[in-house]
N, C-alpha and C. Protein backbone atom coordinates (compact mmCIF):
# COMPACT_ATOMS: atom_id res chain seq x y z
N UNK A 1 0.85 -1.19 0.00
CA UNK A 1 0.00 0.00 0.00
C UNK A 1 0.88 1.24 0.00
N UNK A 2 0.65 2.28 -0.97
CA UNK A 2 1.51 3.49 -0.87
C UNK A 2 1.20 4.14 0.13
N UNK A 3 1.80 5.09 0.68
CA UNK A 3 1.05 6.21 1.94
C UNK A 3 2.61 7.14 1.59
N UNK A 4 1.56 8.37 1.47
CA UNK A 4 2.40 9.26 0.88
C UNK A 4 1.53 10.31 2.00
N UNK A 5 3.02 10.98 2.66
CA UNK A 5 3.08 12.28 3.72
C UNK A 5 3.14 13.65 2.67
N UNK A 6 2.55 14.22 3.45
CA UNK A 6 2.22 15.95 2.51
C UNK A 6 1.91 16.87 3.51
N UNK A 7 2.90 17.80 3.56
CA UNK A 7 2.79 18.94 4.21
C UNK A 7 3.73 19.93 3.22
N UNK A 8 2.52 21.07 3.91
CA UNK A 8 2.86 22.36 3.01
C UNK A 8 2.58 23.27 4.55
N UNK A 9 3.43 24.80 3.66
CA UNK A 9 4.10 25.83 4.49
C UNK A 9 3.09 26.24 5.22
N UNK A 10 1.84 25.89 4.41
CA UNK A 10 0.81 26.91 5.19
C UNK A 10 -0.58 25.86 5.59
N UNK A 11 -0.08 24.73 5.97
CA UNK A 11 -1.10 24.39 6.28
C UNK A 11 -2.39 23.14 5.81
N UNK A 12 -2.38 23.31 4.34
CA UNK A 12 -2.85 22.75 3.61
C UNK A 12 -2.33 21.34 3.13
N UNK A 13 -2.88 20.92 1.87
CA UNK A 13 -2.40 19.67 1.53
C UNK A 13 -3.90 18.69 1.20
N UNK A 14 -4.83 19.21 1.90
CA UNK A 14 -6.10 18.14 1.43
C UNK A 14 -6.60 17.76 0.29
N UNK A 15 -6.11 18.84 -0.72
CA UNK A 15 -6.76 17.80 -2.21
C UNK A 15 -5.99 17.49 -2.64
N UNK A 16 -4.51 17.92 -2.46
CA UNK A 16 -3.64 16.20 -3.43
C UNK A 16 -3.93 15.15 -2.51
N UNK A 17 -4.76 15.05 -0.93
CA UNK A 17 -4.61 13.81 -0.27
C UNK A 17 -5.91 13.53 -0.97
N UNK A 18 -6.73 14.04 -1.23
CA UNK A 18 -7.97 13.36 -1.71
C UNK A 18 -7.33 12.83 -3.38
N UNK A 19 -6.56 12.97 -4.26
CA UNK A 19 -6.29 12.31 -5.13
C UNK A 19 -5.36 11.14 -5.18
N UNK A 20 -4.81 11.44 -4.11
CA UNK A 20 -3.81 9.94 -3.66
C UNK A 20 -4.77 8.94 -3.26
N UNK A 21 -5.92 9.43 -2.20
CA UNK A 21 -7.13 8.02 -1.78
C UNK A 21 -7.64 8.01 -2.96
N UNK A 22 -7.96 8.75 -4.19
CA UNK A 22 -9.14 8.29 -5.13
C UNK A 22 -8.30 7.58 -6.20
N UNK A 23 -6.72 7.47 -5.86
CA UNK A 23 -5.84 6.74 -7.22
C UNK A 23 -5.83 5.58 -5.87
N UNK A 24 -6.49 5.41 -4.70
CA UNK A 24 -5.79 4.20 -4.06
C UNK A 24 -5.05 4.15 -3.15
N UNK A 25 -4.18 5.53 -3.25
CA UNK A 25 -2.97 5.32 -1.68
C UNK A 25 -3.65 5.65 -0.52
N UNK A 26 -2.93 5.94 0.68
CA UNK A 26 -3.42 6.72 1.58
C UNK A 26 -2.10 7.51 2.02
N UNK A 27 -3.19 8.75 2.52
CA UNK A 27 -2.21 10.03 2.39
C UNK A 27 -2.40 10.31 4.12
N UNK A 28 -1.39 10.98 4.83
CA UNK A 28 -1.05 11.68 5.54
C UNK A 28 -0.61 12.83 5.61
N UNK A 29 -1.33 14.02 6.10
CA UNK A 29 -1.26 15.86 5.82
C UNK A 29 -0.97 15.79 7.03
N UNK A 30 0.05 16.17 7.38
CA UNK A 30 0.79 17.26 8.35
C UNK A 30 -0.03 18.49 8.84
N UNK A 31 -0.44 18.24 10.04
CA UNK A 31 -1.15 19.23 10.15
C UNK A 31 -0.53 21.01 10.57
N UNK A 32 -1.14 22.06 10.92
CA UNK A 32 -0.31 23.67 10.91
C UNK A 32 0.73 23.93 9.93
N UNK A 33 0.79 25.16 10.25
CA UNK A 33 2.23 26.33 9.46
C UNK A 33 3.09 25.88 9.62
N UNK A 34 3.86 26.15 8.46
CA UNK A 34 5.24 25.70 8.27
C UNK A 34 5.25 23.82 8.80
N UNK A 35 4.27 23.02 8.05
CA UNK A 35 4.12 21.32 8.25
C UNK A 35 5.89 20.84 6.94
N UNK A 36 5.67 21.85 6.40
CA UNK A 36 6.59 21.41 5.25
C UNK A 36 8.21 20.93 5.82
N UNK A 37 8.39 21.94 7.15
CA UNK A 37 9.75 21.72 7.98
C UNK A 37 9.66 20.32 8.34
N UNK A 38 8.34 19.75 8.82
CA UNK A 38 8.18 18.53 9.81
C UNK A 38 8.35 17.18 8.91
N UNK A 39 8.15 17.55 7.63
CA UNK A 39 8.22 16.25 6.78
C UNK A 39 8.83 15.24 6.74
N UNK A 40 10.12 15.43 6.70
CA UNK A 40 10.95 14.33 7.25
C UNK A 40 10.86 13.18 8.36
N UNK A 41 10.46 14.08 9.69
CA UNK A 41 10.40 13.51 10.53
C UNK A 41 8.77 12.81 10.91
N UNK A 42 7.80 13.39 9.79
CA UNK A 42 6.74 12.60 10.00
C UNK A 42 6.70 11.40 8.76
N UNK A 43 7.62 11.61 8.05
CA UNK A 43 7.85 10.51 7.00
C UNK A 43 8.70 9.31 7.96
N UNK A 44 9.13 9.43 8.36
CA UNK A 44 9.91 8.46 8.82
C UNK A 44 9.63 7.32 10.14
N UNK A 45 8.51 8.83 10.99
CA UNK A 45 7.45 7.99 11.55
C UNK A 45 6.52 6.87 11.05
N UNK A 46 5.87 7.41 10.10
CA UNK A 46 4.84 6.56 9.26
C UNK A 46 5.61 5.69 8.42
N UNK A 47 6.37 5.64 7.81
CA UNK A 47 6.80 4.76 7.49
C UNK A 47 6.61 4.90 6.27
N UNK A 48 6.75 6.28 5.52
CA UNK A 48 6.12 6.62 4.26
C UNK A 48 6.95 6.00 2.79
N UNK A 49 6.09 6.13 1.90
CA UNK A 49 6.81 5.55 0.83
C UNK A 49 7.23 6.93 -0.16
N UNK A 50 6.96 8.04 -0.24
CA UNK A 50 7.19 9.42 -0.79
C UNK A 50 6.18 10.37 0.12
N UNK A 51 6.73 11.41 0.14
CA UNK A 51 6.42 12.40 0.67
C UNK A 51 6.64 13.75 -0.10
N UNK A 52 5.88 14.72 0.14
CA UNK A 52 5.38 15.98 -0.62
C UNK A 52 5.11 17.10 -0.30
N UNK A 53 6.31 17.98 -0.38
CA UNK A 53 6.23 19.49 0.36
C UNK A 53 5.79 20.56 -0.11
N UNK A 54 5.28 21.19 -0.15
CA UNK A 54 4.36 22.60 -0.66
C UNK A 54 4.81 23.55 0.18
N UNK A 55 5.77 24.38 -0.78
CA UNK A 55 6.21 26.01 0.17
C UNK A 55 6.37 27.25 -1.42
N UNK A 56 6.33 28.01 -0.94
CA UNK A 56 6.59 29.11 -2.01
C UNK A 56 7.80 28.94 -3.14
N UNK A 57 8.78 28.52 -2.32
CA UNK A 57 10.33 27.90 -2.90
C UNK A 57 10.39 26.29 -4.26
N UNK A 58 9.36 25.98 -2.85
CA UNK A 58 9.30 24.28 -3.40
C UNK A 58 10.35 23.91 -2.98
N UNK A 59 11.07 23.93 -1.91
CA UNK A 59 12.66 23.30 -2.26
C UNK A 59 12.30 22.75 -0.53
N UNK A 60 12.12 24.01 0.49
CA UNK A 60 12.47 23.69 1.70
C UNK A 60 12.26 22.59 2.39
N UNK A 61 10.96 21.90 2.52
CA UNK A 61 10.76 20.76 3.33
C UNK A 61 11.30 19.73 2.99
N UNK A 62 11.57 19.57 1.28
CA UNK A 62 12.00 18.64 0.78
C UNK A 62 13.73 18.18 0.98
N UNK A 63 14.47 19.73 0.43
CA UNK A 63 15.75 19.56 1.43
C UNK A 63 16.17 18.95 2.66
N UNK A 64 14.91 19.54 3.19
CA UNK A 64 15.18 19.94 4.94
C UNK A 64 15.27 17.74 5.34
N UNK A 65 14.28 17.39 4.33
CA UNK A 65 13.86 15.94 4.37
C UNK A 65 15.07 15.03 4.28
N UNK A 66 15.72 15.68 3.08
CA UNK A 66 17.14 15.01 2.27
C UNK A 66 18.24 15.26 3.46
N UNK A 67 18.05 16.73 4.08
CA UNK A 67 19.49 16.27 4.87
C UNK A 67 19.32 15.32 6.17
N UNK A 68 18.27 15.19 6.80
CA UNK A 68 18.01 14.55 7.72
C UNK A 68 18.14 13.32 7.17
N UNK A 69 17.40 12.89 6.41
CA UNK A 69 17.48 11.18 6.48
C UNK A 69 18.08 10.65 4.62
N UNK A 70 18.51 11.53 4.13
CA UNK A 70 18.91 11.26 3.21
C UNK A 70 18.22 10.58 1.92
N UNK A 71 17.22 10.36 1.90
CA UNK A 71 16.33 10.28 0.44
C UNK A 71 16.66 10.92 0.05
N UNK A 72 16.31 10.78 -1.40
CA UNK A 72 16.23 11.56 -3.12
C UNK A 72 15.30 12.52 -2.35
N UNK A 73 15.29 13.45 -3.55
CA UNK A 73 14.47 14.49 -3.21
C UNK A 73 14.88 15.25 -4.50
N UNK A 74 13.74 15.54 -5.18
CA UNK A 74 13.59 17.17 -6.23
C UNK A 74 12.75 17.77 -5.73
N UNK A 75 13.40 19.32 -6.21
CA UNK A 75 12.54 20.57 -5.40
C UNK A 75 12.63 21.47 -6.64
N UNK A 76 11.80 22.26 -6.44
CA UNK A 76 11.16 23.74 -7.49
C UNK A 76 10.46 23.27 -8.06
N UNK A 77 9.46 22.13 -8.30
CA UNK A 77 9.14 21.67 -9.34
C UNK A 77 7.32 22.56 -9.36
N UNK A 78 7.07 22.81 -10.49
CA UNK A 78 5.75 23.69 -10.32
C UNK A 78 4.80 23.25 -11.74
N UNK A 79 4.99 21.76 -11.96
CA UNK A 79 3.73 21.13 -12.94
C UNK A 79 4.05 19.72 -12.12
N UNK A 80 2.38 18.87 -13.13
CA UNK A 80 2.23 17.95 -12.58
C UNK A 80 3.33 16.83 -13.55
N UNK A 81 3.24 17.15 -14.39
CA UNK A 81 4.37 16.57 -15.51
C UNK A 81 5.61 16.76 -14.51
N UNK A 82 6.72 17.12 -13.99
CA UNK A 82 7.59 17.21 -13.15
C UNK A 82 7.18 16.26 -12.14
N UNK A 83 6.18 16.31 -11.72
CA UNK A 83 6.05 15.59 -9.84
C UNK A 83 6.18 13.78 -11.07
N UNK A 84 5.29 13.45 -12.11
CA UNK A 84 5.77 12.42 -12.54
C UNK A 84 6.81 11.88 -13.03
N UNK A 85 8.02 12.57 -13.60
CA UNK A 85 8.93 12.29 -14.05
C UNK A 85 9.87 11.90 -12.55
N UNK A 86 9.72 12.95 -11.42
CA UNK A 86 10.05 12.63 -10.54
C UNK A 86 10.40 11.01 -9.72
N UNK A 87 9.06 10.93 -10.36
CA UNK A 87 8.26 9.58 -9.26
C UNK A 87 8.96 8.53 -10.05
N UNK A 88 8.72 8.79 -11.76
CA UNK A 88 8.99 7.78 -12.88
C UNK A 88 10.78 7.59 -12.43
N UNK A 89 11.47 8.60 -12.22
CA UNK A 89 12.79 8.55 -11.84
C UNK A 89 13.39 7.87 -10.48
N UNK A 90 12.22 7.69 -9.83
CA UNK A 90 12.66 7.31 -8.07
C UNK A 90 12.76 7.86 -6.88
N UNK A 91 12.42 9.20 -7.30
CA UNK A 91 12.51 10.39 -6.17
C UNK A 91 10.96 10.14 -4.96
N UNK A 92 11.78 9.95 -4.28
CA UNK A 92 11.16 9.77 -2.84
C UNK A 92 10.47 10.87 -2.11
N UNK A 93 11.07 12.35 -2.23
CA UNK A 93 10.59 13.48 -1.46
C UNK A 93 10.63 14.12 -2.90
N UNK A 94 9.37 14.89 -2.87
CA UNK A 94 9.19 15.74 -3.65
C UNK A 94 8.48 17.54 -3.19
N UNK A 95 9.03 17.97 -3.87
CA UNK A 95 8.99 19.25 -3.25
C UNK A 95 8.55 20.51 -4.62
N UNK A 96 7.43 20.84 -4.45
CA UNK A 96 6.16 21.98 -5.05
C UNK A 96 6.28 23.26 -4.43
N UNK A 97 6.13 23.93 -5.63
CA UNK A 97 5.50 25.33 -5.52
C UNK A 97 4.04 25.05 -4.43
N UNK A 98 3.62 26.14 -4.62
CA UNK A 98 1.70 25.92 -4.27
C UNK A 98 1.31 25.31 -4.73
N UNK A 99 0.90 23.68 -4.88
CA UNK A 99 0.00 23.42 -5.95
C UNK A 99 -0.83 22.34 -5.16
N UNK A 100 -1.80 22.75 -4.56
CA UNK A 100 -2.52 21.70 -3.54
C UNK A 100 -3.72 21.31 -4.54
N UNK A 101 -3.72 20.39 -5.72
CA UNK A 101 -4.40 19.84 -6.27
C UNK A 101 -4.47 18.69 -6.40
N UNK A 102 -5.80 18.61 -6.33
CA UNK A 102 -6.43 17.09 -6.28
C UNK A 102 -5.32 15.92 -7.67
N UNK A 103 -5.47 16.53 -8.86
CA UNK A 103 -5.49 16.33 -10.13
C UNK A 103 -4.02 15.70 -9.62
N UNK A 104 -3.16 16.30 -9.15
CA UNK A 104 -1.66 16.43 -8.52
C UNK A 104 -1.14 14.95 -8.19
N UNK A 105 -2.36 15.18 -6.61
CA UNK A 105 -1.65 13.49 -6.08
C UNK A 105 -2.31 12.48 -6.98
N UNK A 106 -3.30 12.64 -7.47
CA UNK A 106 -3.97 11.32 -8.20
C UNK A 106 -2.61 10.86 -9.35
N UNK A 107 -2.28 12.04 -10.06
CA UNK A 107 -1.34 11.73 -11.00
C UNK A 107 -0.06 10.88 -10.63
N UNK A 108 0.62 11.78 -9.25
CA UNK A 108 1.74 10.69 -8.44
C UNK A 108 1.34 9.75 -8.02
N UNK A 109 -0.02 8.92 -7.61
CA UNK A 109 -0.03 8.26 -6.91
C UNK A 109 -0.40 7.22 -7.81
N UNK A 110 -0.92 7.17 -9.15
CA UNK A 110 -1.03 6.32 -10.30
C UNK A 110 0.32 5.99 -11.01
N UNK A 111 1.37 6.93 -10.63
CA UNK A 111 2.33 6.57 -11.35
C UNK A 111 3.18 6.03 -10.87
N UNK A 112 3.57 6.00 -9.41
CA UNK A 112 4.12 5.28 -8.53
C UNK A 112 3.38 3.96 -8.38
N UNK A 113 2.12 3.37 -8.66
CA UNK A 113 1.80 2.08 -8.99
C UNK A 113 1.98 1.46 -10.03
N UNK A 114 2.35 2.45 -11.33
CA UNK A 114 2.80 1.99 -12.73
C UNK A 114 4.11 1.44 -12.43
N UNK A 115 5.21 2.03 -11.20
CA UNK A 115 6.05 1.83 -11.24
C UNK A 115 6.37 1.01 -10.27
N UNK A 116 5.81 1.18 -9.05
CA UNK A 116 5.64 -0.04 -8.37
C UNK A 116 4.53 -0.94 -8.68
N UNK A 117 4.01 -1.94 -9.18
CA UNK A 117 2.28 -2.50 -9.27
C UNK A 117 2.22 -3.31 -7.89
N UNK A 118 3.56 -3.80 -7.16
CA UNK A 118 3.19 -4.83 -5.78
C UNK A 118 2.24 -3.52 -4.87
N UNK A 119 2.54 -2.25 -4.44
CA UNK A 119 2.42 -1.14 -4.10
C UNK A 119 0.55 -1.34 -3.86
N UNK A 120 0.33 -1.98 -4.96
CA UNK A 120 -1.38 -1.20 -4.94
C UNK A 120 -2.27 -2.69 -4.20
């Protein structure tokens, strides 16, 4: 089963989690401000299989993820075409502009079963 962590700078994160449950995964949102810092360490709790930061930068939580525990990680990325190539590539932490769309996680979370199929 995928379970993909998502926190963003400000809070949010609920409709890429509603497209990760409607492709199948289950998602975990970080809850409050600045959730994007905590990512790492709530990925690692859960036991996540990718995780997904939303800040103005796109870079920070996802970094912040990479130096702590050392996963892959791309950051700046600001289409949904990027978050897949990502996924298609192996990148574990991924890291967004603003883009709390539904359309978003459904897309990563279908493509990480293309690429994993035991996953689903």
């Amino acid at each position: 089963m995928l379970k993909v962590v998502i926190a963003d700078r400000m809070g949010k994160g609920q409709n890429v989690a509603k497209g990760i449950e409607a492709a199948g995964g289950t998602a975990v949102v970080v809850p409050g401000m600045g959730a994007d810092m905590r990512l790492g360490q709530v990925m690692d709790k859960e036991k996540a299989d990718m995780g997904i930061s939303f800040c103005g930068s796109g870079g920070a939580g996802a970094i912040t993820a990479h130096n702590q525990f050392g996963w892959s990680e791309r950051h700046g990325m600001r289409s949904i075409q990027e978050g897949i190539t990502a996924v298609q590539d192996g990148i574990k932490v991924l890291g967004f502009g603003f883009m709390d769309q539904e359309a978003l996680g459904k897309a990563l979370a279908e493509t990480y079963f293309k690429k994993h199929p035991e996953a689903k």
